[in-house]
N, C-alpha and C. Protein backbone atom coordinates (compact mmCIF):
# COMPACT_ATOMS: atom_id res chain seq x y z
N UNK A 1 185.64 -63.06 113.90
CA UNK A 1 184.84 -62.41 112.85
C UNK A 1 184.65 -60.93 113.21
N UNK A 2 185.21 -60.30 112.21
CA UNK A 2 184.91 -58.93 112.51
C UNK A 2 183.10 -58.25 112.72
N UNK A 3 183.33 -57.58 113.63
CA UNK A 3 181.48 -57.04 113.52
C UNK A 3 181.07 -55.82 113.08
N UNK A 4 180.39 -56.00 112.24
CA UNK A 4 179.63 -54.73 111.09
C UNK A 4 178.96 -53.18 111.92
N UNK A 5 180.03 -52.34 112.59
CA UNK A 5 179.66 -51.79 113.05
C UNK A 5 178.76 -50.56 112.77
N UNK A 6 178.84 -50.71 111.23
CA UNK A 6 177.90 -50.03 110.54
C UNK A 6 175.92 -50.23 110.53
N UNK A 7 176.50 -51.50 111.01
CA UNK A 7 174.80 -52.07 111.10
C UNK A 7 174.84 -51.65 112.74
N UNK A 8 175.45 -52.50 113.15
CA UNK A 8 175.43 -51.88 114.77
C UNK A 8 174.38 -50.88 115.13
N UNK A 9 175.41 -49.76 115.07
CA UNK A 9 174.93 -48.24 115.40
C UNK A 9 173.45 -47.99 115.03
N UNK A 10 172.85 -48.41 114.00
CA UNK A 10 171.52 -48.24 113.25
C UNK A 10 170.24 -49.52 114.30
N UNK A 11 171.07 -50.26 114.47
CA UNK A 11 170.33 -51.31 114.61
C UNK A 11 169.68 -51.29 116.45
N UNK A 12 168.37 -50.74 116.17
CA UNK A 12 167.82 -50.05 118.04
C UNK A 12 167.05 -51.38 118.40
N UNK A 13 167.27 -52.77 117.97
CA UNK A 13 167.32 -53.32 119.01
C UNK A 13 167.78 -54.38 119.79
N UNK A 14 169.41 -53.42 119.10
CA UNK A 14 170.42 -53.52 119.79
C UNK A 14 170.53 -52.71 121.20
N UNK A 15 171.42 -53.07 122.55
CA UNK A 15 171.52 -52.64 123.49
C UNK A 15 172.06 -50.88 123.13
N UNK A 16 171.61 -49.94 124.21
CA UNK A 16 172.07 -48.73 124.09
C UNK A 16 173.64 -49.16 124.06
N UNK A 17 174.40 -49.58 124.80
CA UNK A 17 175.77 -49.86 124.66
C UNK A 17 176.79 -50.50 123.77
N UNK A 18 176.15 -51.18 123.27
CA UNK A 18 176.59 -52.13 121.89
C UNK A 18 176.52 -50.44 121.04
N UNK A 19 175.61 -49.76 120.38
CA UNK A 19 175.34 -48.68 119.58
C UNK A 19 176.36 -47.56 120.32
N UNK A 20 176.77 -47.61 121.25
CA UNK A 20 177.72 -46.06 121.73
C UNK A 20 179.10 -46.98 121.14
N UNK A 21 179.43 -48.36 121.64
CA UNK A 21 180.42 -49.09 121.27
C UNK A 21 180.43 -48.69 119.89
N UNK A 22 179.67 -49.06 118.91
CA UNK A 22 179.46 -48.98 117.71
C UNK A 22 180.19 -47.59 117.04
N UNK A 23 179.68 -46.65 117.82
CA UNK A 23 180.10 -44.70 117.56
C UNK A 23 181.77 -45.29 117.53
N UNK A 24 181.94 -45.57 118.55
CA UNK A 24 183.31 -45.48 118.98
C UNK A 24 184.67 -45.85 117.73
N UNK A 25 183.65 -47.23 117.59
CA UNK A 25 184.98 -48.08 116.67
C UNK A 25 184.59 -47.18 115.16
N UNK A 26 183.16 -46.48 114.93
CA UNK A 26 183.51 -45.95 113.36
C UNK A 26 184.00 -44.63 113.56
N UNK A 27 184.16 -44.09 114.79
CA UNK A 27 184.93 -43.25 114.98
C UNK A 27 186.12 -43.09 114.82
N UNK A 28 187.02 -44.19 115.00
CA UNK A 28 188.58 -44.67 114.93
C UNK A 28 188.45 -44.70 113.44
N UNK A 29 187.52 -45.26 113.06
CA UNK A 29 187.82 -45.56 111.28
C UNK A 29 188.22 -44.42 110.15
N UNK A 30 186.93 -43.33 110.66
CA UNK A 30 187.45 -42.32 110.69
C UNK A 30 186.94 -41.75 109.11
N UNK A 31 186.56 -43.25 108.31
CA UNK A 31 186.39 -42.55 106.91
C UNK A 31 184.85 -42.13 106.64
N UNK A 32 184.86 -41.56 105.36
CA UNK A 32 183.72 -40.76 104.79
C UNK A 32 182.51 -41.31 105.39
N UNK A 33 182.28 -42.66 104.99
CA UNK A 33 181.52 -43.65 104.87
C UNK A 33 180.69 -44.32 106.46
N UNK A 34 181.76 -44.15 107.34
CA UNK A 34 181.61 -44.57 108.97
C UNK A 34 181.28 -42.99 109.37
N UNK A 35 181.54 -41.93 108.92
CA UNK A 35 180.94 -40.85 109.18
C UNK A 35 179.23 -40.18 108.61
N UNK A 36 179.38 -40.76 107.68
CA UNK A 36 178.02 -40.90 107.06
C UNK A 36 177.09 -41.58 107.83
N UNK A 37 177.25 -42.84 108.33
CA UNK A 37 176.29 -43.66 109.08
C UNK A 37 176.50 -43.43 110.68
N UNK A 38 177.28 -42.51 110.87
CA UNK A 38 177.18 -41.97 112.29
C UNK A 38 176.18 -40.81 112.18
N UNK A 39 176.19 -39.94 110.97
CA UNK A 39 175.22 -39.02 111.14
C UNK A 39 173.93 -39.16 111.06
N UNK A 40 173.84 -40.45 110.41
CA UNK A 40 172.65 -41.30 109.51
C UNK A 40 172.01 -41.59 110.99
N UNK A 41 172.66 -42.17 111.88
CA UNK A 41 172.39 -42.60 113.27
C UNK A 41 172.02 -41.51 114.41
N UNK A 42 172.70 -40.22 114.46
CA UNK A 42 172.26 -38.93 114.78
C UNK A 42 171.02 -38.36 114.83
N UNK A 43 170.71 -38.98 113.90
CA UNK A 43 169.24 -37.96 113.74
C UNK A 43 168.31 -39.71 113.82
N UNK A 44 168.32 -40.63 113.97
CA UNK A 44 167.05 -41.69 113.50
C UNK A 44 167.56 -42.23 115.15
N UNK A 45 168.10 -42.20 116.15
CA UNK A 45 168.49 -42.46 117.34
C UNK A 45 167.77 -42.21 118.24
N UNK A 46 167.15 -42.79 118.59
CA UNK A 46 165.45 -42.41 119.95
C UNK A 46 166.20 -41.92 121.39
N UNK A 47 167.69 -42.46 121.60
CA UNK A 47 168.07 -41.60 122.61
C UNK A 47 168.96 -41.29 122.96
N UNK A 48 168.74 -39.78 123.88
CA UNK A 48 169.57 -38.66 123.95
C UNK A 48 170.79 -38.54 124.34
N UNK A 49 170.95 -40.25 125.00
CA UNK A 49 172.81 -40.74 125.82
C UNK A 49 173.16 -41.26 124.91
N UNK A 50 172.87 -41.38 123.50
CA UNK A 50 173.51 -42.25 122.67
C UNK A 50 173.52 -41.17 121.24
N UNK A 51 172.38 -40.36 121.55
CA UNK A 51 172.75 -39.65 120.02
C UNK A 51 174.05 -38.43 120.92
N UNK A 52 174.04 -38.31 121.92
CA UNK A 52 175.41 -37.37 123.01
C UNK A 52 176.66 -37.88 122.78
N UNK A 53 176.85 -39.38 122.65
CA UNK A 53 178.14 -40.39 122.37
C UNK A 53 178.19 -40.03 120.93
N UNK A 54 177.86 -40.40 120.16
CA UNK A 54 177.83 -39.80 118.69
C UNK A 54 178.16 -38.88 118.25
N UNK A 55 177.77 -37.88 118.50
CA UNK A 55 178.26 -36.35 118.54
C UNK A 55 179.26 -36.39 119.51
N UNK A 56 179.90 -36.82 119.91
CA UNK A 56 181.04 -36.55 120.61
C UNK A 56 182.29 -37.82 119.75
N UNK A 57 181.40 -38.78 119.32
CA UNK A 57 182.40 -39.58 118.26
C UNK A 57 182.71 -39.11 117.01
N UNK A 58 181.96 -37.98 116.82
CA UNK A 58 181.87 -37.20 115.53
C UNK A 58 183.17 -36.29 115.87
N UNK A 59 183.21 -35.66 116.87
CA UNK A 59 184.05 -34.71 117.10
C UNK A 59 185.05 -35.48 117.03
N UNK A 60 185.48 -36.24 117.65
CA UNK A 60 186.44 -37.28 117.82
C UNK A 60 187.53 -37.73 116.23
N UNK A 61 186.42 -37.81 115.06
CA UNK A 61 186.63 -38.54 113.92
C UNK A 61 187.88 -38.20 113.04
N UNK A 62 188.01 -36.65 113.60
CA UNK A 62 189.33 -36.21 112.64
C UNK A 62 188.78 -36.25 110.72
N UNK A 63 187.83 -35.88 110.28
CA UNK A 63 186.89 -35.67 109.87
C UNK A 63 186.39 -34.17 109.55
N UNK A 64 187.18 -33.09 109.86
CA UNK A 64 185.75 -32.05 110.08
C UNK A 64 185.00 -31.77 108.86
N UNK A 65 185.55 -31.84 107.82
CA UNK A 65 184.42 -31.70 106.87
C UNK A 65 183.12 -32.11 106.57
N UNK A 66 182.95 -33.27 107.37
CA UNK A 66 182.16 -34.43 106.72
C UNK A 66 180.93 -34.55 108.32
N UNK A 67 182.24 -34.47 109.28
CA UNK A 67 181.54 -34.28 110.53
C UNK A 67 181.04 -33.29 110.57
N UNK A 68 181.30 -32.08 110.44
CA UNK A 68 180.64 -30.87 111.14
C UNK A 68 179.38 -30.38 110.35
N UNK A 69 178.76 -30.69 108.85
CA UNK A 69 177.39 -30.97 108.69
C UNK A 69 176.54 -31.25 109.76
N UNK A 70 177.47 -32.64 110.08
CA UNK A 70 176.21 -33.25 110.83
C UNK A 70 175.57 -32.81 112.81
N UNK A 71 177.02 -32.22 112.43
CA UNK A 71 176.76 -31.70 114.24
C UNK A 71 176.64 -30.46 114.30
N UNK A 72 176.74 -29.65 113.08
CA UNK A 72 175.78 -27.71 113.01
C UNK A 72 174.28 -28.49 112.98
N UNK A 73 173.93 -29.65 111.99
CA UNK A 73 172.61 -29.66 112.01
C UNK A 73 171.74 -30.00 113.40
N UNK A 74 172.62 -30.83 114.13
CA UNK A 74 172.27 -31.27 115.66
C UNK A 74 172.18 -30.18 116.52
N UNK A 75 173.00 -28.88 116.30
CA UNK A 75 172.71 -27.78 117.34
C UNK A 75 172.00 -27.27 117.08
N UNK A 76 171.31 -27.01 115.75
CA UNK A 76 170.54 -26.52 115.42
C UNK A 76 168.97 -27.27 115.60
N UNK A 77 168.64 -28.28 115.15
CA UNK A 77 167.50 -28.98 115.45
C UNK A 77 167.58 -29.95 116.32
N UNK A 78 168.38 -30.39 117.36
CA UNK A 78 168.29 -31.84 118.11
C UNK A 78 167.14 -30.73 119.26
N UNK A 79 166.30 -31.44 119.38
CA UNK A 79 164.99 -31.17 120.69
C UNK A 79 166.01 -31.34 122.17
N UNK A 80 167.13 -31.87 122.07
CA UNK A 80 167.55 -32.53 123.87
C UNK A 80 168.90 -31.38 124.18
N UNK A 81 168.77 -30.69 124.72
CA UNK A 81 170.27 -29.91 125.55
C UNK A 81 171.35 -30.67 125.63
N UNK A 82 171.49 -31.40 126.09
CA UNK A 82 172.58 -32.96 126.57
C UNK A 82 173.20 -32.86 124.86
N UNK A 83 172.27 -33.53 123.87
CA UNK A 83 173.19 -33.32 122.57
C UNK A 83 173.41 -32.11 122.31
N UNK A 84 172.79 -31.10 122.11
CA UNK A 84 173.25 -29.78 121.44
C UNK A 84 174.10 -29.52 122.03
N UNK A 85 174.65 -29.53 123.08
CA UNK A 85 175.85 -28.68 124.40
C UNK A 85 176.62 -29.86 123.72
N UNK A 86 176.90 -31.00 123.50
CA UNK A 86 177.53 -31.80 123.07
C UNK A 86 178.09 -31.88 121.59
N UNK A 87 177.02 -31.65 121.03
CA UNK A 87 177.40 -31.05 119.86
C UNK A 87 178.37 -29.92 119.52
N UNK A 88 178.06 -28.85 120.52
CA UNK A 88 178.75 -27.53 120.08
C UNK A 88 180.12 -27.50 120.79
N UNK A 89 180.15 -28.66 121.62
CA UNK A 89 181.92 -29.15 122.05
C UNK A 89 182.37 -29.90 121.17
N UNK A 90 181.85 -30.98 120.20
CA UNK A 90 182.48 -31.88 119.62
C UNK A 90 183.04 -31.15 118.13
N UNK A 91 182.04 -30.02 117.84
CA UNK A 91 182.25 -28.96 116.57
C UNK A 91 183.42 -28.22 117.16
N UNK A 92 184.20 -27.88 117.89
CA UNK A 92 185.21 -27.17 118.35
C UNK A 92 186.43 -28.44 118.39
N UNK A 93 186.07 -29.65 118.78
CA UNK A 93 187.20 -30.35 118.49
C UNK A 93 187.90 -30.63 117.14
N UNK A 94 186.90 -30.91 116.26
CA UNK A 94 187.51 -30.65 115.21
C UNK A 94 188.87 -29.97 114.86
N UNK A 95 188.58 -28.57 115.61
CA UNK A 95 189.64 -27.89 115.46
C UNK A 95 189.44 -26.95 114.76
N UNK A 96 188.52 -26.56 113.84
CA UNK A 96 188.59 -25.46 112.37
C UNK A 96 188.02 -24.20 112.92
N UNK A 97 189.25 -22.97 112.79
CA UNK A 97 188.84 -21.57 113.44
C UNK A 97 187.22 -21.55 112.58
N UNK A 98 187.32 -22.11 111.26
CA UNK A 98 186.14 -21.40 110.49
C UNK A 98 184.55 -21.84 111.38
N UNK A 99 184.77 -22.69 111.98
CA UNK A 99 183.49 -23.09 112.98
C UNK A 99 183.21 -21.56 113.63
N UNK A 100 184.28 -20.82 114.23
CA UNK A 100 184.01 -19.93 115.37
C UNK A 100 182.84 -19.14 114.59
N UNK A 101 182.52 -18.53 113.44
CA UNK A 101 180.94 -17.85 113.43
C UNK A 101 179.79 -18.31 114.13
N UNK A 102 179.87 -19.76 113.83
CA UNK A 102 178.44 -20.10 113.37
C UNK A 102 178.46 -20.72 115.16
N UNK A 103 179.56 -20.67 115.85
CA UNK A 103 179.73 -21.19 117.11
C UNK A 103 178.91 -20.22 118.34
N UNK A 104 179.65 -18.48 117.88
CA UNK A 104 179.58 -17.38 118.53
C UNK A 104 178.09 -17.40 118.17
N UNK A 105 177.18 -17.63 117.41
CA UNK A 105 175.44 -17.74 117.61
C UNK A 105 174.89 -18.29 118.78
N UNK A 106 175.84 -18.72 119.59
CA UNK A 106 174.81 -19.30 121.11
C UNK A 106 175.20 -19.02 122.08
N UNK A 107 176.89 -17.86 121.98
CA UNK A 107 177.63 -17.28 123.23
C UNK A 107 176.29 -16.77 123.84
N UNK A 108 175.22 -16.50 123.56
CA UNK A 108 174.14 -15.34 124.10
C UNK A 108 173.24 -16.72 124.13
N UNK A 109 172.90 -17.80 124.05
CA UNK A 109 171.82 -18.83 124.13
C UNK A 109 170.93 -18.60 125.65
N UNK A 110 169.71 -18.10 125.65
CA UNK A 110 168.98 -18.15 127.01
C UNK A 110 169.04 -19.41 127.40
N UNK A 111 169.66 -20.64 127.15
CA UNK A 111 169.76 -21.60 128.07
C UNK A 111 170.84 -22.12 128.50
N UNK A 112 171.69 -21.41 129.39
CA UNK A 112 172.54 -21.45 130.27
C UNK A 112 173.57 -22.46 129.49
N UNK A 113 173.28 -23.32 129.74
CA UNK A 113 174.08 -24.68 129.28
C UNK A 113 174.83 -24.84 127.87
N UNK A 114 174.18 -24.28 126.84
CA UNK A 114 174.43 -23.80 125.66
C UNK A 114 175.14 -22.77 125.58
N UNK A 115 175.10 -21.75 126.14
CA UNK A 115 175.63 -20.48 126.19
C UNK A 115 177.04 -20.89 126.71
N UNK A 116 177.35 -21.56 127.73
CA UNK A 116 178.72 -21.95 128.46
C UNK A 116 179.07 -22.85 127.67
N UNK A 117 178.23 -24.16 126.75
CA UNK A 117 178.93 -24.90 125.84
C UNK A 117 179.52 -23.64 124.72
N UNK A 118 179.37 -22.59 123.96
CA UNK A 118 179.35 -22.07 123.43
C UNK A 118 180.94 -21.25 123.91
N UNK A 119 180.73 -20.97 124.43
CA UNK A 119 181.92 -20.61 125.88
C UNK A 119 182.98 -21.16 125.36
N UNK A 120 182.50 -22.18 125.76
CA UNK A 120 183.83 -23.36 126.21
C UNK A 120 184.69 -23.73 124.63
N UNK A 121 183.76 -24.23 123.87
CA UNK A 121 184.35 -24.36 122.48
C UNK A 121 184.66 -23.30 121.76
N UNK A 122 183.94 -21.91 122.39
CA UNK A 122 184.98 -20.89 121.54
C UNK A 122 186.85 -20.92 122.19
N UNK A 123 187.12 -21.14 123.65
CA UNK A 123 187.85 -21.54 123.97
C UNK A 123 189.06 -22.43 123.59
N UNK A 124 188.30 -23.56 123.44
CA UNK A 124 188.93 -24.86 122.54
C UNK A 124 189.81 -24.64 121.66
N UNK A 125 188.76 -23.70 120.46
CA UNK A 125 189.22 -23.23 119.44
C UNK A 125 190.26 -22.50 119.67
N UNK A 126 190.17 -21.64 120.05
CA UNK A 126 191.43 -20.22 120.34
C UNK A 126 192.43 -21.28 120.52
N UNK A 127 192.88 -22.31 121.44
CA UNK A 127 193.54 -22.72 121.82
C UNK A 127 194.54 -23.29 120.49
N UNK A 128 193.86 -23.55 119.65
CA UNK A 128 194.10 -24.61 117.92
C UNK A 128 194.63 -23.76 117.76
């Protein structure tokens, strides 16, 4: 029997690992819909190693349209470093030069970690 990984991911009390599992396989899926409820999961996710897997399954999705909403909104408001630095690598996987503006806003981030994530995915990019 196949398992509803759509409920999965949402469902906190489920194991943290079952829910990163969850990222993973609607990551492969890849469509609108498994991207929607990954972002849906992004932001309603109590924690910071699992909303980090997410945003990095986002990047993953081959997706960027649909993904990169949801992971500008994560660098922008997620409270935890771990996702935002995660975020602003998984927004460079994508691949889309058009990210590099809104990327180059944290080359200067006073918190170290951000600033070198910022770094790094302007990097990425160039590379595309």
């Amino acid at each position: 029997m196949e398992k509803n990984w759509q409920k999965i991911i949402l469902d906190l009390n489920l194991t943290k690992e079952e829910r990163i599992q969850a990222a993973f396989h609607l990551e492969n899926a890849g469509d609108d819909e498994s991207i929607r409820i990954m972002g849906k999961a992004l932001f309603s996710e109590p924690s910071p190693i699992v909303r980090h897997e997410i945003a990095f399954s986002l990047g993953e999705s081959c997706n960027p349209k649909l993904a990169s909403e949801y992971l500008m909104k994560a660098i922008e408001e997620d409270e935890n470093i771990f996702v935002r630095h995660e975020a602003i690598l998984a927004l460079a996987t994508l691949g889309k030069k058009e990210f590099i503006p809104f990327i180059k806003k944290y080359i200067n981030s006073p918190e170290l970690e951000i600033a070198e994530s910022a770094e790094i995915a302007l990097q990425r990019l160039e590379q595309t």
